[in-house]
Protein backbone atom coordinates (compact mmCIF):
# COMPACT_ATOMS: atom_id res chain seq x y z
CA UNK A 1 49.71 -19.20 -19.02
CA UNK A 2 47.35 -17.47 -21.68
CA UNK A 3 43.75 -16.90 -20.16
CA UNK A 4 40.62 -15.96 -22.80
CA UNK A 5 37.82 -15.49 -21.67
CA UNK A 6 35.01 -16.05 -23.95
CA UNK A 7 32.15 -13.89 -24.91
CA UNK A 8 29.69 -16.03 -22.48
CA UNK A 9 31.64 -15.69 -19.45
CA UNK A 10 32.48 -11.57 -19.92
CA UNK A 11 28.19 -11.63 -20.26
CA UNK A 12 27.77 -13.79 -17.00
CA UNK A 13 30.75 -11.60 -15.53
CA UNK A 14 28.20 -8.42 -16.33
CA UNK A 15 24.95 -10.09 -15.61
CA UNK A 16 26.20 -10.75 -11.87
CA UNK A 17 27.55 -7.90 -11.49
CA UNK A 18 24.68 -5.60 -12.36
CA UNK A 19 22.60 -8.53 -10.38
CA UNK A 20 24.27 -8.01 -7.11
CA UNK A 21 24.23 -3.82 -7.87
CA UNK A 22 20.59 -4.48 -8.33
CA UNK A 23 20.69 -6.48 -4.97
CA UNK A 24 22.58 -4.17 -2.75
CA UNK A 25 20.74 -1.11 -4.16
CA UNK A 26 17.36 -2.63 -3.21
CA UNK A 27 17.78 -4.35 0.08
CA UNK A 28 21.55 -3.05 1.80
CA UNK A 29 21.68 0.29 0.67
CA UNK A 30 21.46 3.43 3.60
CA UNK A 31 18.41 4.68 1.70
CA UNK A 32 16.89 1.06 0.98
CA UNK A 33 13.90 1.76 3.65
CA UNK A 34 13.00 4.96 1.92
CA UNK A 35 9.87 3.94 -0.12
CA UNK A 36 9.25 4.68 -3.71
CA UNK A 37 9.54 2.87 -7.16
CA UNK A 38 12.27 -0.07 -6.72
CA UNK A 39 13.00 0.63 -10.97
CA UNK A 40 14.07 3.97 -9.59
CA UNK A 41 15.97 2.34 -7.19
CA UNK A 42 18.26 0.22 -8.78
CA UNK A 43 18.99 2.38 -11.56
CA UNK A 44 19.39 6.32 -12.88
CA UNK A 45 18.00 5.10 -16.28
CA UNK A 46 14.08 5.40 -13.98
CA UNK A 47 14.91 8.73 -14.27
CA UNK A 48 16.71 9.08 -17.24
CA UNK A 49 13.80 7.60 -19.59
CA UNK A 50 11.18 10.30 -18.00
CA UNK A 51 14.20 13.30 -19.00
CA UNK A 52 15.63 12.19 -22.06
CA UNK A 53 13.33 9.70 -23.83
CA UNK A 54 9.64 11.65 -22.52
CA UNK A 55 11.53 14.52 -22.61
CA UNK A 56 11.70 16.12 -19.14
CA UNK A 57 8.89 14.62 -17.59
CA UNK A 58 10.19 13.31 -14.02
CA UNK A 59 9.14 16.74 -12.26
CA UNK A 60 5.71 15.63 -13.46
CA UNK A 61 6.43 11.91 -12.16
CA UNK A 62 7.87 13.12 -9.05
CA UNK A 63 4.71 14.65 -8.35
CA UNK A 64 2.16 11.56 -9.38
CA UNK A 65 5.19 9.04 -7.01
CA UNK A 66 4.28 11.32 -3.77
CA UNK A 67 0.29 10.76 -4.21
CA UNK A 68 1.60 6.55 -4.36
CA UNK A 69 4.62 6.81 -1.44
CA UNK A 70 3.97 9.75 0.62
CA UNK A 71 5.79 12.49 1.28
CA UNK A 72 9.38 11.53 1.38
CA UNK A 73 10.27 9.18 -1.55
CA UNK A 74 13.65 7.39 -3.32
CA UNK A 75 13.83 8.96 -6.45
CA UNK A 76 16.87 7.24 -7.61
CA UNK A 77 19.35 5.13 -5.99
CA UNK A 78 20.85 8.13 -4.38
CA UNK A 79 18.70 10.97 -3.72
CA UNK A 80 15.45 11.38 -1.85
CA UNK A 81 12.61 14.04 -2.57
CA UNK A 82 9.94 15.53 -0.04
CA UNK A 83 6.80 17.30 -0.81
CA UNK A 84 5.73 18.54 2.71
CA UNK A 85 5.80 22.51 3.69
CA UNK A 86 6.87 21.84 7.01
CA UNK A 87 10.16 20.29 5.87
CA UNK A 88 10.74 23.38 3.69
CA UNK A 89 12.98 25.69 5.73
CA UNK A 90 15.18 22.48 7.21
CA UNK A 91 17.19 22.05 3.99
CA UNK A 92 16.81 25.26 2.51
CA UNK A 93 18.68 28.13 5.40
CA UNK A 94 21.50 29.90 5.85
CA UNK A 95 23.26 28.36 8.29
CA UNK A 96 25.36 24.89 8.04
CA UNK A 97 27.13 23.94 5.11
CA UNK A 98 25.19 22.72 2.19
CA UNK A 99 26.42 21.70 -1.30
CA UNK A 100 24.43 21.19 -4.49
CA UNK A 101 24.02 17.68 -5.83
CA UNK A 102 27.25 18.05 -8.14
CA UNK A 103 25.65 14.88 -10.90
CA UNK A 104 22.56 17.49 -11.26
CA UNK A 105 24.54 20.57 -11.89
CA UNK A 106 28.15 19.47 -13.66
CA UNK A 107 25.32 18.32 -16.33
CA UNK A 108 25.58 22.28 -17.33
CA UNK A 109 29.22 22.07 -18.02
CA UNK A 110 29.83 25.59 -15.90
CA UNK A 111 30.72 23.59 -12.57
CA UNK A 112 33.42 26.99 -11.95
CA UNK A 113 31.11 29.05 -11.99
CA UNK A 114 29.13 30.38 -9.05
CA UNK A 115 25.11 29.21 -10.04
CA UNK A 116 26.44 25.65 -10.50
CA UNK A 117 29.44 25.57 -7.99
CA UNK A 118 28.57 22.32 -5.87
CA UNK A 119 31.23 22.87 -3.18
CA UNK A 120 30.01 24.76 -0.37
CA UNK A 121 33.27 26.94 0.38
CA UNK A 122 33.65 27.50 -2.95
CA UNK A 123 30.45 29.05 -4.23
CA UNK A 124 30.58 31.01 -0.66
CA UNK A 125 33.46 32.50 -1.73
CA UNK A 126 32.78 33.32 -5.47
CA UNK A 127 29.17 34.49 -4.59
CA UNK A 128 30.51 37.28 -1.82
CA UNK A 129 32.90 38.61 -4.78
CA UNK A 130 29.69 39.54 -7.01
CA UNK A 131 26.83 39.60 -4.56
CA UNK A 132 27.40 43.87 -3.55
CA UNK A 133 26.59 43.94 -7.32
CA UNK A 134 23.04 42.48 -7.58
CA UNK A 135 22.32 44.00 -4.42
CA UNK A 136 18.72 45.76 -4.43
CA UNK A 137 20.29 49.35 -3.52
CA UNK A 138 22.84 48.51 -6.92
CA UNK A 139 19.77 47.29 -9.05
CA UNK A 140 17.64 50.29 -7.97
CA UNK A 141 20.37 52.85 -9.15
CA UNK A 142 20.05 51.49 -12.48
CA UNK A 143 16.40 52.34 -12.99
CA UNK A 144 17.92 54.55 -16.03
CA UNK A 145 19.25 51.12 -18.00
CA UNK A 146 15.72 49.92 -17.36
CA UNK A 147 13.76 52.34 -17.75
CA UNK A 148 15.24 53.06 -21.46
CA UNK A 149 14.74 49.48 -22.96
CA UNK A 150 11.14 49.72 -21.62
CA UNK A 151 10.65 52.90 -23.26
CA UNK A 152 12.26 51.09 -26.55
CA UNK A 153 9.83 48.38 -26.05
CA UNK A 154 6.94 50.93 -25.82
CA UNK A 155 7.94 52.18 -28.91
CA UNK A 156 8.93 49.28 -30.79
CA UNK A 157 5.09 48.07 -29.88
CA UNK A 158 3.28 51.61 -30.73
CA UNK A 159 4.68 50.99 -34.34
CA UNK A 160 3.11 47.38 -34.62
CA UNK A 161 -0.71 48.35 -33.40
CA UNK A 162 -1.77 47.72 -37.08
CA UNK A 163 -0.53 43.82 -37.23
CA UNK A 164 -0.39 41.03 -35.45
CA UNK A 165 3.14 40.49 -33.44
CA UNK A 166 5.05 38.64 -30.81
CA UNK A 167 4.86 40.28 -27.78
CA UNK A 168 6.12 36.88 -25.92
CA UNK A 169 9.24 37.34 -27.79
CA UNK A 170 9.60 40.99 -27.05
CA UNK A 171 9.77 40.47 -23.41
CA UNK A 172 12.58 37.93 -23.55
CA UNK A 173 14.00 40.72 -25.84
CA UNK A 174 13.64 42.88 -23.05
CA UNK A 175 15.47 41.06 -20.25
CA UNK A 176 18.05 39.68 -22.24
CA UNK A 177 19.35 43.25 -23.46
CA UNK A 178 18.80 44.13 -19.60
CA UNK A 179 20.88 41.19 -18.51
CA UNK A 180 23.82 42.07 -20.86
CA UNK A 181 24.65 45.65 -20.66
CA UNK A 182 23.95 45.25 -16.54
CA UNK A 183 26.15 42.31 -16.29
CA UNK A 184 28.35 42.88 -19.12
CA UNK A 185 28.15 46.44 -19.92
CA UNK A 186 27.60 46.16 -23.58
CA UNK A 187 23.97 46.69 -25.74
CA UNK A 188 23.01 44.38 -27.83
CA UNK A 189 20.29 45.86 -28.72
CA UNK A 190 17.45 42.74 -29.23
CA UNK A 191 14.71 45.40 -29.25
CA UNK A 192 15.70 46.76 -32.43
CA UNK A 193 15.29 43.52 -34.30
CA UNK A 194 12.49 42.95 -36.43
CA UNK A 195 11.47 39.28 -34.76
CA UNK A 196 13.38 40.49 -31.56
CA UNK A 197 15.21 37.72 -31.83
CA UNK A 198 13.17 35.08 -31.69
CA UNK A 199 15.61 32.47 -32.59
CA UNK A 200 18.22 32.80 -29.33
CA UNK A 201 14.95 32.54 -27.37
CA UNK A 202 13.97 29.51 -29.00
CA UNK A 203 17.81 28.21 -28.45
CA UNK A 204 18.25 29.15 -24.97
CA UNK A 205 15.03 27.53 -24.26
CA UNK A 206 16.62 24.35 -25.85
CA UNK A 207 19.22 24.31 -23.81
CA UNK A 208 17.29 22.18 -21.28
CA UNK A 209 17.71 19.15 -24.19
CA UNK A 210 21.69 19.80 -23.19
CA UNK A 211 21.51 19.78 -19.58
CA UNK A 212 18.89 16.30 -19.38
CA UNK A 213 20.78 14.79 -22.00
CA UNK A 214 24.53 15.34 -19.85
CA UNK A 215 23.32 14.11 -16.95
CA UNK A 216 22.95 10.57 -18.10
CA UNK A 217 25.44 10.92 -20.90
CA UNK A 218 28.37 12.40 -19.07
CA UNK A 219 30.03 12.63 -22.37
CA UNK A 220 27.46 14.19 -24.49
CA UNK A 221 27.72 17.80 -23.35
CA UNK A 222 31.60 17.74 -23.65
CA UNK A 223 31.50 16.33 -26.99
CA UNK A 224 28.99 18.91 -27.82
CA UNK A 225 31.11 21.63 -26.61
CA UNK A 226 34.41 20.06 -28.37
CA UNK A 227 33.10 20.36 -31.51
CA UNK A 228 34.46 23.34 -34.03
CA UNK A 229 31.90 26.45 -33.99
CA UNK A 230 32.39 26.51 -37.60
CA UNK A 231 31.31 22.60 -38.50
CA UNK A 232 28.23 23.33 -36.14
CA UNK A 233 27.51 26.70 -38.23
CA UNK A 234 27.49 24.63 -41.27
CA UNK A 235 24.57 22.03 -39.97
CA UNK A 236 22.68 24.30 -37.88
CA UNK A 237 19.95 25.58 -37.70
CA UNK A 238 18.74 29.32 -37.70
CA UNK A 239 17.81 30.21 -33.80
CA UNK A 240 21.08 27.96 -33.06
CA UNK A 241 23.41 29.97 -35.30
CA UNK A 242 22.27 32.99 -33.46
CA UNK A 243 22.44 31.34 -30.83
CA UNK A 244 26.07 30.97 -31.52
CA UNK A 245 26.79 34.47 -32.83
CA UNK A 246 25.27 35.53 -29.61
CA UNK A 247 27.69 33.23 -27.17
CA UNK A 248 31.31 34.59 -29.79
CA UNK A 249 30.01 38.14 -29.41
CA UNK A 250 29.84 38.02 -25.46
CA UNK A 251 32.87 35.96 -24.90
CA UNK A 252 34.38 38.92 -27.20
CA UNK A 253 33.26 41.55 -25.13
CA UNK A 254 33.51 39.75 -21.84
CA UNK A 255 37.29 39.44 -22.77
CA UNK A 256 37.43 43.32 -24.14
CA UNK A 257 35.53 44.47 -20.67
CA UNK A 258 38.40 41.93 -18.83
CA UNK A 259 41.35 43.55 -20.59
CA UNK A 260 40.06 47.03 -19.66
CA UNK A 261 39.63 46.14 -16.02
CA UNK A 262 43.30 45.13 -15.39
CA UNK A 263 44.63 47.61 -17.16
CA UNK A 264 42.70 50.23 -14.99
CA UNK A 265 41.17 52.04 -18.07
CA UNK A 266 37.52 51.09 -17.48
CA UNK A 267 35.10 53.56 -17.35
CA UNK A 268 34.74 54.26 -13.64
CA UNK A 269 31.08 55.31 -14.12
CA UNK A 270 30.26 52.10 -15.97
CA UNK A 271 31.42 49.25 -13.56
CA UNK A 272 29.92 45.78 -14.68
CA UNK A 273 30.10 42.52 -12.61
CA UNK A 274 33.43 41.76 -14.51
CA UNK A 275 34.91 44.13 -12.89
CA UNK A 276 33.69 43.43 -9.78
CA UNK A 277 35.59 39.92 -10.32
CA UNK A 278 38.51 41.24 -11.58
CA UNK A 279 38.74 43.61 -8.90
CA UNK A 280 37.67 41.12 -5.69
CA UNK A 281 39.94 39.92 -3.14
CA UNK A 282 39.49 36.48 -4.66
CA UNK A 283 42.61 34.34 -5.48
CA UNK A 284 44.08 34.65 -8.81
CA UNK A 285 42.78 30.78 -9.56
CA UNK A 286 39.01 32.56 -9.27
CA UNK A 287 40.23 35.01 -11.70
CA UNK A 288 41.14 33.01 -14.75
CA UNK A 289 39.24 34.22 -18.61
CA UNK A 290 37.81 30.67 -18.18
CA UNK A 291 36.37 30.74 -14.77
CA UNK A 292 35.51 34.34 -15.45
CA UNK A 293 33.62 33.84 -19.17
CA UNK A 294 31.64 30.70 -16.70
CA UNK A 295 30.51 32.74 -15.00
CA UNK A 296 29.42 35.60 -17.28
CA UNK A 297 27.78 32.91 -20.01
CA UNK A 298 25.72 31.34 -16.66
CA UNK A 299 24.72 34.58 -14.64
CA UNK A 300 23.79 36.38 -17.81
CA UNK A 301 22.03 33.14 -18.95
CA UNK A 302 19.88 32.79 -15.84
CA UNK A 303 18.42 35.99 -16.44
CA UNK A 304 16.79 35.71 -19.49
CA UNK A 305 14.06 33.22 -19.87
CA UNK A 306 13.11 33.09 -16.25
CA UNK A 307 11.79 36.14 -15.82
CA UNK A 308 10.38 36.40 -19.48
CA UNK A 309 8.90 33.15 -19.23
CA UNK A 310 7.11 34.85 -15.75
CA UNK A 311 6.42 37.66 -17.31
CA UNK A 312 4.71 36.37 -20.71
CA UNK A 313 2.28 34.04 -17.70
CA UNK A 314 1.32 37.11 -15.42
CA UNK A 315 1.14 39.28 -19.09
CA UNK A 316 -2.14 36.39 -19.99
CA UNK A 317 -3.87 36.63 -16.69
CA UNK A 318 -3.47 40.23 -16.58
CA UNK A 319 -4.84 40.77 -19.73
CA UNK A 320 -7.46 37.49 -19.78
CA UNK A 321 -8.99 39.28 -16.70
CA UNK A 322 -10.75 42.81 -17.00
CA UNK A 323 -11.59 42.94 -13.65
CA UNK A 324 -7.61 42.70 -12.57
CA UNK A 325 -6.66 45.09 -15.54
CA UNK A 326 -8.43 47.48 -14.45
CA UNK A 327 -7.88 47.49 -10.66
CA UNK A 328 -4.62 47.43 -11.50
CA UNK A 329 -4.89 50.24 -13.91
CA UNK A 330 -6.79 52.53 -11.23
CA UNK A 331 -3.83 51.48 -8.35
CA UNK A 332 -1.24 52.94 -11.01
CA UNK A 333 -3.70 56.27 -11.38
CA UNK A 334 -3.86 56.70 -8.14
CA UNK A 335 -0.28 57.65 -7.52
CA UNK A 336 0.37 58.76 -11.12
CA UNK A 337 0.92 62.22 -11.98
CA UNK A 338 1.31 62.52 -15.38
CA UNK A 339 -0.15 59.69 -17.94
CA UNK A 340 3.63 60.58 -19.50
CA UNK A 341 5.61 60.54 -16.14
CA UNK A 342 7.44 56.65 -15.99
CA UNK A 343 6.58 55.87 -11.37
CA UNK A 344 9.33 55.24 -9.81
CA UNK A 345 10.63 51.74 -8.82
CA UNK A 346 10.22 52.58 -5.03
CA UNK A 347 6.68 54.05 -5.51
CA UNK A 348 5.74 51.00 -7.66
CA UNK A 349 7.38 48.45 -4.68
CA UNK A 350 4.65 50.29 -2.31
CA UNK A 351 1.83 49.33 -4.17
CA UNK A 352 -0.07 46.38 -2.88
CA UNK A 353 -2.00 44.78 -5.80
CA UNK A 354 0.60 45.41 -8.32
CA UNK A 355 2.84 43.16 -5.95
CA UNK A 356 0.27 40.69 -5.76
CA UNK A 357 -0.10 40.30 -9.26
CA UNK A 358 3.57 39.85 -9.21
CA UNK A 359 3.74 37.57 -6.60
CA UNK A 360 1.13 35.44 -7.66
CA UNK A 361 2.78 34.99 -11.51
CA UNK A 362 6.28 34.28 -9.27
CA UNK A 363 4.07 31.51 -7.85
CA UNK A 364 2.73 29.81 -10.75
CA UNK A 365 6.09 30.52 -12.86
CA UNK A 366 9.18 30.30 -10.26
CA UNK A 367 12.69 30.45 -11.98
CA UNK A 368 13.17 26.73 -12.02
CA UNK A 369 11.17 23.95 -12.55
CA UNK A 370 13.29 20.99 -11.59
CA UNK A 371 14.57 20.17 -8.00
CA UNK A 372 16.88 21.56 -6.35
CA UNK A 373 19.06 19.12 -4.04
CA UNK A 374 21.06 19.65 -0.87
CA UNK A 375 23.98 18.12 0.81
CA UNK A 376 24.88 18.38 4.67
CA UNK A 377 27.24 16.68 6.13
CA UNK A 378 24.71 15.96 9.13
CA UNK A 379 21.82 13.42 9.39
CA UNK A 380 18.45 15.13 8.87
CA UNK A 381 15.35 13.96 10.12
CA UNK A 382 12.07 13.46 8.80
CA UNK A 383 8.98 12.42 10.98
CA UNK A 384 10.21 9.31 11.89
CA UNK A 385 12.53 8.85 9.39
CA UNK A 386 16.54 9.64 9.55
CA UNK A 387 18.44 11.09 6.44
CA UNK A 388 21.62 9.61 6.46
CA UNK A 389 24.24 12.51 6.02
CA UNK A 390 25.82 12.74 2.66
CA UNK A 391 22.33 12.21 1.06
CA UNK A 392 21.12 14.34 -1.66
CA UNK A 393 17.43 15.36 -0.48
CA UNK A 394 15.80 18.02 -1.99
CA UNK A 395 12.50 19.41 -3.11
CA UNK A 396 10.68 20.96 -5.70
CA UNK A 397 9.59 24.63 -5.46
CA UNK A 398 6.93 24.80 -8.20
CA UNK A 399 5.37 21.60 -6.49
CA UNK A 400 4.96 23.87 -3.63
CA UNK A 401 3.60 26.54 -4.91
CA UNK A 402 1.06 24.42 -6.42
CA UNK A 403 0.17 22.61 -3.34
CA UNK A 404 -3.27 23.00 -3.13
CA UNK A 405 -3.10 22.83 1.18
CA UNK A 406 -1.43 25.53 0.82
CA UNK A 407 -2.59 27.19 -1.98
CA UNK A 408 -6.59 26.50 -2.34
CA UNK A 409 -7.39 26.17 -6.51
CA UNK A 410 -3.39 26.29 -6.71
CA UNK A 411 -3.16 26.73 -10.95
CA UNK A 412 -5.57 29.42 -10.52
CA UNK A 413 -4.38 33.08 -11.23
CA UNK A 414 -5.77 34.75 -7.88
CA UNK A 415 -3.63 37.80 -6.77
CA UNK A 416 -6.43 38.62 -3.41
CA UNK A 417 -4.59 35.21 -2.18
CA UNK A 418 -1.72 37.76 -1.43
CA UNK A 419 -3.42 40.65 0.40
CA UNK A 420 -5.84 39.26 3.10
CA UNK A 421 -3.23 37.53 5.40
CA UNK A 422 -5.88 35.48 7.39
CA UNK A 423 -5.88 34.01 3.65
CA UNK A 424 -3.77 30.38 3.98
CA UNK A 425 -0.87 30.70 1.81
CA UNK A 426 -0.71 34.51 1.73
CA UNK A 427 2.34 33.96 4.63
CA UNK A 428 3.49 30.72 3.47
CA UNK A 429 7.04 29.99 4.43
CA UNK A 430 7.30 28.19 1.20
CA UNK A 431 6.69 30.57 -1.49
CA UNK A 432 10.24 30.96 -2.82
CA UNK A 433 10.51 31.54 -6.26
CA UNK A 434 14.04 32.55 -5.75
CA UNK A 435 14.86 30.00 -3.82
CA UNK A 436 15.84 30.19 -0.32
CA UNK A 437 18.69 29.76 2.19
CA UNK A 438 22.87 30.00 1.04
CA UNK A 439 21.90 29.55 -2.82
CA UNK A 440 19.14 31.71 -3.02
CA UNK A 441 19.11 33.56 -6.28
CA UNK A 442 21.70 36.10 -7.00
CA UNK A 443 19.57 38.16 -9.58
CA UNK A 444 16.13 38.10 -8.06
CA UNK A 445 16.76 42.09 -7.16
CA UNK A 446 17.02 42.64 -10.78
CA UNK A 447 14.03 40.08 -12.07
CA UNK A 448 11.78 41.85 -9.26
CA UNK A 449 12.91 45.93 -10.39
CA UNK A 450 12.08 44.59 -14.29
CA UNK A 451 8.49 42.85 -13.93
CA UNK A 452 7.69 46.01 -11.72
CA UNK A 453 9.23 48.57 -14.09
CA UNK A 454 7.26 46.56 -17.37
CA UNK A 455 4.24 45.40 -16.04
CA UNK A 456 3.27 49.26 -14.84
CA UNK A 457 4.36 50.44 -18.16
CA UNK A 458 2.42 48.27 -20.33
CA UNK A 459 -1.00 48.29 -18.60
CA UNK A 460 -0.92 52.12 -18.84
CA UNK A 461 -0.24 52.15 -22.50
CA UNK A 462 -1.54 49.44 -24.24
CA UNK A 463 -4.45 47.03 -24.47
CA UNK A 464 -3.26 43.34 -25.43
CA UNK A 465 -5.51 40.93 -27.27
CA UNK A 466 -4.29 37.62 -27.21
CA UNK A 467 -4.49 34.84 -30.24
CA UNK A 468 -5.14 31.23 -29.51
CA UNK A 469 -3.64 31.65 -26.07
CA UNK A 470 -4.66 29.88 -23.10
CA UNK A 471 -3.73 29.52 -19.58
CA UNK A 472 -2.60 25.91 -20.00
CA UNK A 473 -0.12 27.29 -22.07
CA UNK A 474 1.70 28.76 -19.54
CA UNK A 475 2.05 25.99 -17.44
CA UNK A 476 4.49 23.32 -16.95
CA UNK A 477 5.07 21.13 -19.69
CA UNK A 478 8.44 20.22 -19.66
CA UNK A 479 11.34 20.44 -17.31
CA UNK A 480 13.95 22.54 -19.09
CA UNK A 481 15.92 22.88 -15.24
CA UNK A 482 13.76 26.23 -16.24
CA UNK A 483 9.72 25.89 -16.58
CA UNK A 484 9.37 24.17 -20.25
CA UNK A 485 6.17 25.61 -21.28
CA UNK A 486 3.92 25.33 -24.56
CA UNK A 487 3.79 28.10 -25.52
CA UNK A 488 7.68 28.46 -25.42
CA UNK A 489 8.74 32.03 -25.90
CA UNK A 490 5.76 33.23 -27.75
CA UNK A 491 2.61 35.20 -26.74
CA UNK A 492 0.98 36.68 -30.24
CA UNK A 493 -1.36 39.49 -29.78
CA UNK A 494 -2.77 42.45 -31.07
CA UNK A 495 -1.97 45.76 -29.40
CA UNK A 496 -4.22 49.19 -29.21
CA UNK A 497 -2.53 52.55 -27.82
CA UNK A 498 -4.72 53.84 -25.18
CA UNK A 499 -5.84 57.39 -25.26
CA UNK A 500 -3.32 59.74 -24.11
CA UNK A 501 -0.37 57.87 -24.87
């Protein structure tokens, strides 16, 4: 017997099913007596209209949701969100097993690599193979590496005291040719270029466009990444075709530095983190070129914009603010002993107000911007409330560090908030701009050594006036997974040499 079914009774078929989705979501789901928007509820798309048609607003909406529901809220038919301190170190430790919400982070198309492994076990074991190598003792014997692109920097800027320049675009320049010869061993030299490469900041800021997009169009990112290089050369434009140049170059010399390693004719005295996988006891499945150029492309990746786009924020308070430029300045003459003498990353750690400076920019400008959710396989609790196990429940770190019960005038640029510790907030359990727990940040060694190493430097050289800049322009705009910001990657200013320099 032939069936057809007509075009009215495949609508009906859909209607009733998306009905009783709608219905179960709403009213029999395990997270039905959570409260917060029902739209967000019933369907992704809540969330998927404030990321991909707002562009990467739902950070913002979370925030605006917990002043309406409280502190523990539904943000989509799966996961919950909490804004309350107290709740802080219960998902984010070191102990249990906790994955990452694998729809949030296979959106970045690197799900073998350690940042966005999901699995537990598995980013446990990938992370131990590379962690020895971001370890602070590692990071603080390669003062050298840093210490020579700041003094490129430094000279690159003493040139351009007669004309208006970038400086926002410098500092990205800065970390990123950090970033590659650390992790990769090769110089790329971004310093030397005349815009310092504006263009692959601008395109590795866009990459948040990528991730939002993906995670409501699975298919999107893979088609993306299926496409020739060469058709997307012909259509694209500038900042993405260096963009592009960039990512051939360090798969190039990712597989060069590869080759090298299993051959055993590395240089022993330069060991990158590629060799560090190569030459790890994990299982030759961990030690594929695909798994390995992963995880070079997102390690390498995560250290460039996050700390510039800290950086160019504490850079405009510093700078905005005699009074901290020149306490600052006078800390840094205190243990100086010659104006042309570079302090030492140790003697800079010891200094309190520098740190606070630091520590207050890590506050306002944290590496990500989006949430950051946890799996256990245990029920959690919340005041009166139980977390069914299995649930993705996370929270938002830059929503904490703008807490203002926690942090009194929280978008205020204060660094005394960190140095009296009868202060509230100067002990807070919550300031993590690394993170915290089993995922905390594998690179935040390095990020720390370079804002102390370039902030030092720059205040005892130069004298920054800003154009057109303001403090809003530092802030939050978008959510990018990093902080989305107006003024992007730029910061233009005028720079004077100081005397003696």
């Amino acid at each position: 017997m032939e069936y057809i079914i007509s075009w009215r009774m495949l609508a009906l078929t859909i209607v009733v099913y998306y009905a009783t989705l709608a219905f179960y979501r709403l009213f029999i789901h395990p997270l039905s007596r959570f409260p917060g928007p029902r739209s967000a509820a019933v369907s992704r798309w809540y969330e998927g209209y404030y990321d991909v048609i707002l562009g990467g607003q739902y950070t913002l909406k979370i925030a605006e949701l917990h002043k309406v529901y409280g502190p523990i809220i539904r943000i989509s038919p799966h996961e919950l969100h909490v804004s309350d301190p107290t709740f802080f170190e219960t998902i984010y430790r070191t102990d249990g097993r906790w994955n990452k919400y694998s729809w949030a982070y296979d959106a970045f198309g690197a799900k073998n690599s350690t940042v966005f492994s999901s699995d537990h076990d598995a980013h446990k074991s990938r992370r131990r193979a590379i962690a020895p190598y971001f370890s602070k003792s590692n990071v603080a014997a390669q003062q050298k590496l840093l210490g020579r692109n700041i003094d490129k920097l430094c000279q690159r800027i003493a040139k351009l005291t007669s004309t208006d320049f970038n400086l926002g675009a410098a500092v990205s320049a800065y970390t990123r040719d950090n970033a590659n010869e650390y992790i990769i061993g090769k110089t790329y030299n971004e310093l030397d270029l005349e815009d310092f490469g504006i263009g692959l900041s601008i395109s590795s800021q866009g990459a948040g466009v990528f991730w939002r997009t993906t995670k409501h169009v699975p298919w999107f990112g893979p088609a993306l990444k299926a496409m020739p290089v060469s058709w997307i050369m012909k259509i694209a434009d500038e900042g993405t075709k260096s963009f592009l140049r960039y990512l051939q170059q360090s798969e190039q010399d990712t597989l060069d530095t590869i080759a090298a390693s299993e051959s055993g004719i590395n240089d022993k005295n330069k060991v990158t983190m590629i060799d560090a996988i190569v030459q790890s006891g994990l299982p030759t499945t961990e030690k594929t070129i695909d798994r390995i150029l992963e995880e070079v492309a997102t390690v390498t990746g995560a250290g460039f914009e996050t700390t510039a786009n800290t950086m160019r924020l504490i850079l405009y308070h510093v700078y905005a603010n005699d009074t901290i430029l020149q306490r600052l300045r006078e800390e840094l003459r205190s243990v100086s002993t010659a104006p042309s003498e570079p302090l030492s990353l140790r003697t800079l750690e010891q200094l309190p107000y520098l740190t606070a400076i630091l520590k207050e920019g890590l506050r306002l400008s944290p590496g990500i911007a989006s949430r950051t959710a946890r799996i256990t396989d245990k029920d959690l609790f919340y005041d009166t409330w139980r977390i069914p196990s299995g649930t993705p429940v996370g929270m938002t770190i830059l929503l904490m560090h703008t807490d203002g019960n926690v942090y009194p005038d929280p978008l205020d640029f204060r660094p005394d908030r960190w140095l009296d510790h009868t202060v509230q907030g100067a002990t807070s359990p919550i300031f993590a701009p690394f993170s915290r727990g089993t995922r905390i940040c594998l690179g935040m060694h390095l990020a720390w050594a370079e804002m102390y190493l370039l902030l030092a430097s720059l205040v005892q050289k130069f004298d920054f006036t800003f154009k057109d800049a303001t403090a809003g322009d530092f802030e939050l705009e978008r959510d990018n997974f990093g902080i989305g910001t107006k003024a992007t990657c730029n910061l233009f200013c005028q720079a004077t040499l100081l005397e003696g320099w």
